[in-house]
Protein backbone atom coordinates (compact mmCIF):
# COMPACT_ATOMS: atom_id res chain seq x y z
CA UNK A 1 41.13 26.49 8.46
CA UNK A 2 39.89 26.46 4.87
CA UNK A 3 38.35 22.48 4.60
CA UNK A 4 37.45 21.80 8.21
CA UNK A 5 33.91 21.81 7.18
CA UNK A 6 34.12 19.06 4.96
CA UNK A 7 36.46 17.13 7.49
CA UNK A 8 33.86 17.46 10.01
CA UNK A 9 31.11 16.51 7.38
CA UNK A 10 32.63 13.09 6.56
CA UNK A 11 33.44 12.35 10.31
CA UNK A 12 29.76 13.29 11.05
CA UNK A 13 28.60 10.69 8.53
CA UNK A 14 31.06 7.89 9.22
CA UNK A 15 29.91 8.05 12.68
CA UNK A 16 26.58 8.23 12.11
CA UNK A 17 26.65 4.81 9.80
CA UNK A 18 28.51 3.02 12.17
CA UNK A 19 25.72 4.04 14.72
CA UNK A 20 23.10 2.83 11.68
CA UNK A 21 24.78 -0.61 11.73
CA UNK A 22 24.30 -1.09 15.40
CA UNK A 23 21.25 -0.33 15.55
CA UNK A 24 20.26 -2.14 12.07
CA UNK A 25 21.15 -5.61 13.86
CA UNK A 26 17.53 -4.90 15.94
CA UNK A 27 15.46 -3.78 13.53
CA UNK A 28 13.45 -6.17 10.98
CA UNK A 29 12.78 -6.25 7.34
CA UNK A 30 9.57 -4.58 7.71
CA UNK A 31 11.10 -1.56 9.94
CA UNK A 32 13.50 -1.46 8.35
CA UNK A 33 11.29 -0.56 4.75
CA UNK A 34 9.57 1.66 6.80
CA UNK A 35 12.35 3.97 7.82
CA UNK A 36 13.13 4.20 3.99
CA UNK A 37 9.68 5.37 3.14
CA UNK A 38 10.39 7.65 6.04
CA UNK A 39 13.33 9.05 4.86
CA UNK A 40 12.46 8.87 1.08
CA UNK A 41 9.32 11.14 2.86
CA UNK A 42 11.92 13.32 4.31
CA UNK A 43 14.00 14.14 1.14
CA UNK A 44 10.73 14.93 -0.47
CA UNK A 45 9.94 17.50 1.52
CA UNK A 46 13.12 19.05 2.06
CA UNK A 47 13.73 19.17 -1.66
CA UNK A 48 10.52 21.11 -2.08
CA UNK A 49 11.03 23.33 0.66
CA UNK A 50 14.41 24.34 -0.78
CA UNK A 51 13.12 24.59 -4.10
CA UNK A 52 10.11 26.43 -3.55
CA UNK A 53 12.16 28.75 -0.97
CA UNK A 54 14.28 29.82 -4.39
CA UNK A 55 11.65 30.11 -6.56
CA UNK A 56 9.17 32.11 -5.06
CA UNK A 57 9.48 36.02 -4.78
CA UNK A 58 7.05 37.97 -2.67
CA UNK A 59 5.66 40.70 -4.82
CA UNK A 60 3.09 43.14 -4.30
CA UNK A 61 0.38 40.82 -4.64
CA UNK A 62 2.51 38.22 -2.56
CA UNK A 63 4.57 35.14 -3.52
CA UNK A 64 4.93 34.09 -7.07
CA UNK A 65 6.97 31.66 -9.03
CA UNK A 66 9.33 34.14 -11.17
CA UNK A 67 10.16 33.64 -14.84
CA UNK A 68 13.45 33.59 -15.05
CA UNK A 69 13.88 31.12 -12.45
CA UNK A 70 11.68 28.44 -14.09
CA UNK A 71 13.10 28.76 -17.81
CA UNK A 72 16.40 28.10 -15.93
CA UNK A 73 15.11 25.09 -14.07
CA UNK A 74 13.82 23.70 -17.68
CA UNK A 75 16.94 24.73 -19.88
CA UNK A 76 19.65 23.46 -16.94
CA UNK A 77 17.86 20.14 -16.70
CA UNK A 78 17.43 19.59 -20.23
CA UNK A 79 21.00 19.74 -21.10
CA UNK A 80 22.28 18.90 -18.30
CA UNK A 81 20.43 15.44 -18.20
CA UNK A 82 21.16 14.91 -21.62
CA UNK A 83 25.34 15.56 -21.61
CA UNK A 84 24.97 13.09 -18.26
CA UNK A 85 23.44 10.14 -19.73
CA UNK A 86 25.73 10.77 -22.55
CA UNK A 87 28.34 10.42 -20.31
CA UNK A 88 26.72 7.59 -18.40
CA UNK A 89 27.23 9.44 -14.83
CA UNK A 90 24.89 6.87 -13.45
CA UNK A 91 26.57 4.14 -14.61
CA UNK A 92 29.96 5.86 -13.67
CA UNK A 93 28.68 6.55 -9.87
CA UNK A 94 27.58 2.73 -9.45
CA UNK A 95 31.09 1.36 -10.73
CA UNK A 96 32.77 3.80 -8.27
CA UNK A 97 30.36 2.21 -5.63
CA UNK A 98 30.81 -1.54 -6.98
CA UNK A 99 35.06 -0.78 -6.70
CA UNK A 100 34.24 0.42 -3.28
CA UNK A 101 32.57 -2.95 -2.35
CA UNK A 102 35.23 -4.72 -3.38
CA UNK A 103 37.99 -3.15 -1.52
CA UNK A 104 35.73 -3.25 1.45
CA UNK A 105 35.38 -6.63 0.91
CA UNK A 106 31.41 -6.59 0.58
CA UNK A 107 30.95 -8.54 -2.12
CA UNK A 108 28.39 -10.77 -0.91
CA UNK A 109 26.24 -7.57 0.03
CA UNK A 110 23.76 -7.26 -3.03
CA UNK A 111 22.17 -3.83 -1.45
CA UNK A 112 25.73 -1.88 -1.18
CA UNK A 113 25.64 -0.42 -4.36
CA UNK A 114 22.06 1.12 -4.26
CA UNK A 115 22.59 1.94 -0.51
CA UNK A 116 26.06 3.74 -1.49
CA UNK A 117 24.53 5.67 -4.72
CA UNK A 118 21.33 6.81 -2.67
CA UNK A 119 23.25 8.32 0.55
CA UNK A 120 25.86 9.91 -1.91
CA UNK A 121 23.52 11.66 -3.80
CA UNK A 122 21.12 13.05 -0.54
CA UNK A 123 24.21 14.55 1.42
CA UNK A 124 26.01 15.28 -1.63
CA UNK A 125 23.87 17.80 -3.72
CA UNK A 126 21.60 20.07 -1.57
CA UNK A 127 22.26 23.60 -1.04
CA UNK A 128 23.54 23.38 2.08
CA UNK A 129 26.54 21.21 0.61
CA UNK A 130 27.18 24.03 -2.10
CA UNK A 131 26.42 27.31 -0.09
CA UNK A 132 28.74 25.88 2.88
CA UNK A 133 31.50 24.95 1.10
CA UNK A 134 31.66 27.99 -1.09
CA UNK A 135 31.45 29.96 2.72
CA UNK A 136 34.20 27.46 3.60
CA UNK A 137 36.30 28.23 0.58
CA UNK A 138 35.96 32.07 0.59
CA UNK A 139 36.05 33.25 4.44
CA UNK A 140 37.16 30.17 6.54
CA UNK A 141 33.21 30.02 7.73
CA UNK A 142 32.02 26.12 8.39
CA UNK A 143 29.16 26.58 10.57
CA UNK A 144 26.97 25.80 7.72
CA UNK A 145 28.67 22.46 7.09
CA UNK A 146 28.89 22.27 11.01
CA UNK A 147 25.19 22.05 11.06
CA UNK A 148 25.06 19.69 7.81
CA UNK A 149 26.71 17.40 9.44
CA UNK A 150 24.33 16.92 12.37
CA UNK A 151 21.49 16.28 9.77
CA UNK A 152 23.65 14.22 7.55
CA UNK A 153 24.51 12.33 10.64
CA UNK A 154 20.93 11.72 11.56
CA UNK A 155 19.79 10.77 8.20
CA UNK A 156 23.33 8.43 7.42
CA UNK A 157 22.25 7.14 10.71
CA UNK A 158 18.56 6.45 9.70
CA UNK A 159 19.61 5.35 6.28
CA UNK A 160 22.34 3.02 7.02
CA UNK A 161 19.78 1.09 9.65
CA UNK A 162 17.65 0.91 6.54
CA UNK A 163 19.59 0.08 3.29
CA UNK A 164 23.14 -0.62 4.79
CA UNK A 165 26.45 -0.52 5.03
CA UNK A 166 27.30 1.30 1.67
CA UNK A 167 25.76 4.44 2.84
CA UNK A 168 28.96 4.85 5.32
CA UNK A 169 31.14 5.38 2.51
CA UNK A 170 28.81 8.29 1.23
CA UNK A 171 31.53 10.56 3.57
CA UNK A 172 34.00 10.07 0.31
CA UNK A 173 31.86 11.55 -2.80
CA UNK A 174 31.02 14.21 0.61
CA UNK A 175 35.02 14.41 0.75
CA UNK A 176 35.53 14.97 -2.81
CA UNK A 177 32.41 16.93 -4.20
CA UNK A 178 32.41 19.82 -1.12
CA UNK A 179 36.29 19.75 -1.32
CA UNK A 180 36.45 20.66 -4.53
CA UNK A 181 33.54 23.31 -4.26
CA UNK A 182 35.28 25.25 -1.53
CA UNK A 183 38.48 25.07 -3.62
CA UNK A 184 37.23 26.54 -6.42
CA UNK A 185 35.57 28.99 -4.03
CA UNK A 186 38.82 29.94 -2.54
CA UNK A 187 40.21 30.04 -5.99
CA UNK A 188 37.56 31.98 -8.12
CA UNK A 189 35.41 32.92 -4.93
CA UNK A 190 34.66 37.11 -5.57
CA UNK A 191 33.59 35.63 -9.50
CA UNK A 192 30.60 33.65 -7.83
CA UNK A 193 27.36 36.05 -7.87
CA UNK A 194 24.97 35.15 -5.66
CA UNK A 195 22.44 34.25 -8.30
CA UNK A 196 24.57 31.73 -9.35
CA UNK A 197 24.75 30.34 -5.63
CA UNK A 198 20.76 30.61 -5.60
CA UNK A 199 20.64 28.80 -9.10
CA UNK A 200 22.68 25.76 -8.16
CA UNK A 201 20.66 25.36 -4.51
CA UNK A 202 17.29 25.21 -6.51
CA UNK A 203 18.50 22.73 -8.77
CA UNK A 204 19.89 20.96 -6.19
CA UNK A 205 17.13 20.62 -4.00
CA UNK A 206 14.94 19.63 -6.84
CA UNK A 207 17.67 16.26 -7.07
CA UNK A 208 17.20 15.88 -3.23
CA UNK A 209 13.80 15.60 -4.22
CA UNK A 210 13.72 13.45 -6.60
CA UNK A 211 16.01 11.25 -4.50
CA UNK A 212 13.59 10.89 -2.19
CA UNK A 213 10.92 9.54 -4.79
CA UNK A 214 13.12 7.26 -5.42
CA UNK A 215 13.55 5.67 -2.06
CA UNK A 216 10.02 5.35 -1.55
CA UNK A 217 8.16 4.43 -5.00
CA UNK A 218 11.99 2.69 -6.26
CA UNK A 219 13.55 3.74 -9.19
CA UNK A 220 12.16 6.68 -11.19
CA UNK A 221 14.88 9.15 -12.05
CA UNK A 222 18.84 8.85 -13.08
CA UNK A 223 19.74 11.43 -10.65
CA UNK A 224 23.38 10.77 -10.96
CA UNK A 225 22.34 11.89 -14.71
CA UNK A 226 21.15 14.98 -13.76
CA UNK A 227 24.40 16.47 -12.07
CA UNK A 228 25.49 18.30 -14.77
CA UNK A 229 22.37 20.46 -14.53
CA UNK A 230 24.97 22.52 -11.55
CA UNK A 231 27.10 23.67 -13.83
CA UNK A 232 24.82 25.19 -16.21
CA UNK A 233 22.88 26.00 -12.92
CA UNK A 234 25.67 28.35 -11.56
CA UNK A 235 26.70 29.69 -15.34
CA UNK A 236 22.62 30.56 -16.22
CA UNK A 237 23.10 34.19 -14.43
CA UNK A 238 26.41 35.18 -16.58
CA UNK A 239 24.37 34.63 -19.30
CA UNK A 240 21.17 35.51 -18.51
């Protein structure tokens, strides 16, 4: 069933936050801060491991950062970044979240926003959220997205203890952003070359990445901002 990944993603995480919350009510401030270092630690690491894993090449005098890959990185960024603050993504992605808090009646809960923003954009835009959907969209495959959701689970879980209850409702950006990547897959699928694939998980993991400086030195980067850097990720090979 084309979609079950996803489905299974967003149950993943909604069950993971509610296990956050129950375990939130025994932990204190300063644990709590301490398990968002930890996971701000985490995203740094995994966005540099996915990065670096898609930027170096072995040659014959062993790995090396290729060419084309870095003047993509620079150019994608650049104008990505710059149509998304035009467009104010950032601002855009915290009204979503402040609408969200008021239909769940959290009004009174001054951290839901950041929370919200934060665990949308670490189990929203790594590679693993791209490549498995566009497996889910093409051949029906979710065991990538299977396995994302046992570390999205974990780190929802981890997160939610930490910032709150707004990083439950991460599961609906999940919902929308992976649903609409493996529909376009299943629509345009056999256009996608895999270079394109490989261009939007570097990109992405360098957001994960910079997500995770975030969390533990506060705020440094607009990373809703950034998401437009995917698109000319994924179009840099047709043109290239």
């Amino acid at each position: 069933m084309v979609g079950l990944g996803t489905l299974i993603n967003m149950a993943a995480i909604a069950a993971g936050g509610t296990a956050g919350l129950v375990f939130r009510r025994y932990l204190s401030k300063s644990l709590q801060t301490n398990l968002m270092s930890v996971m701000g630690l985490v995203c740094m690491f995994l966005g540099t491991a996915g990065t670096l894993s898609l930027m170096l090449r072995v040659s014959g005098t062993g790995p090396a950062l290729t060419s084309t890959g870095a003047m993509m990185m620079v150019i994608s960024f650049t104008v990505g970044t710059l149509i998304g603050t035009i467009l104010k993504l950032e601002d855009r992605f915290e009204g979503f979240g402040l609408w969200l808090q008021r239909k769940a009646g959290r009004t009174g809960d001054n951290g839901f926003v950041g929370a919200f923003v934060t665990a949308s954009l670490t189990v929203c835009i790594g590679a693993m959220a791209v490549i498995g959907a566009i497996q889910d969209g093409i051949a029906g495959d979710y065991t990538v997205l299977a396995a994302k959701a046992v570390l999205d689970c974990v780190i929802i879980l981890i997160m939610t203890s930490a910032l709150g209850v707004g990083c439950i409702f991460s599961a609906i950006p999940v919902g929308i952003f992976q649903g609409l990547v493996t529909l376009l897959a299943f629509l345009i699928g056999p256009l996608l070359s895999q270079a394109s694939i490989d261009a939007i998980g570097l990109t992405g993991s360098m957001m994960i990445f910079a997500v995770g400086v975030n969390l533990v030195w506060g705020k440094k980067f607009s990373v809703a901002n950034m998401l437009p850097t995917l698109i000319f990720a994924a179009l840099w090979p047709v043109f290239l």
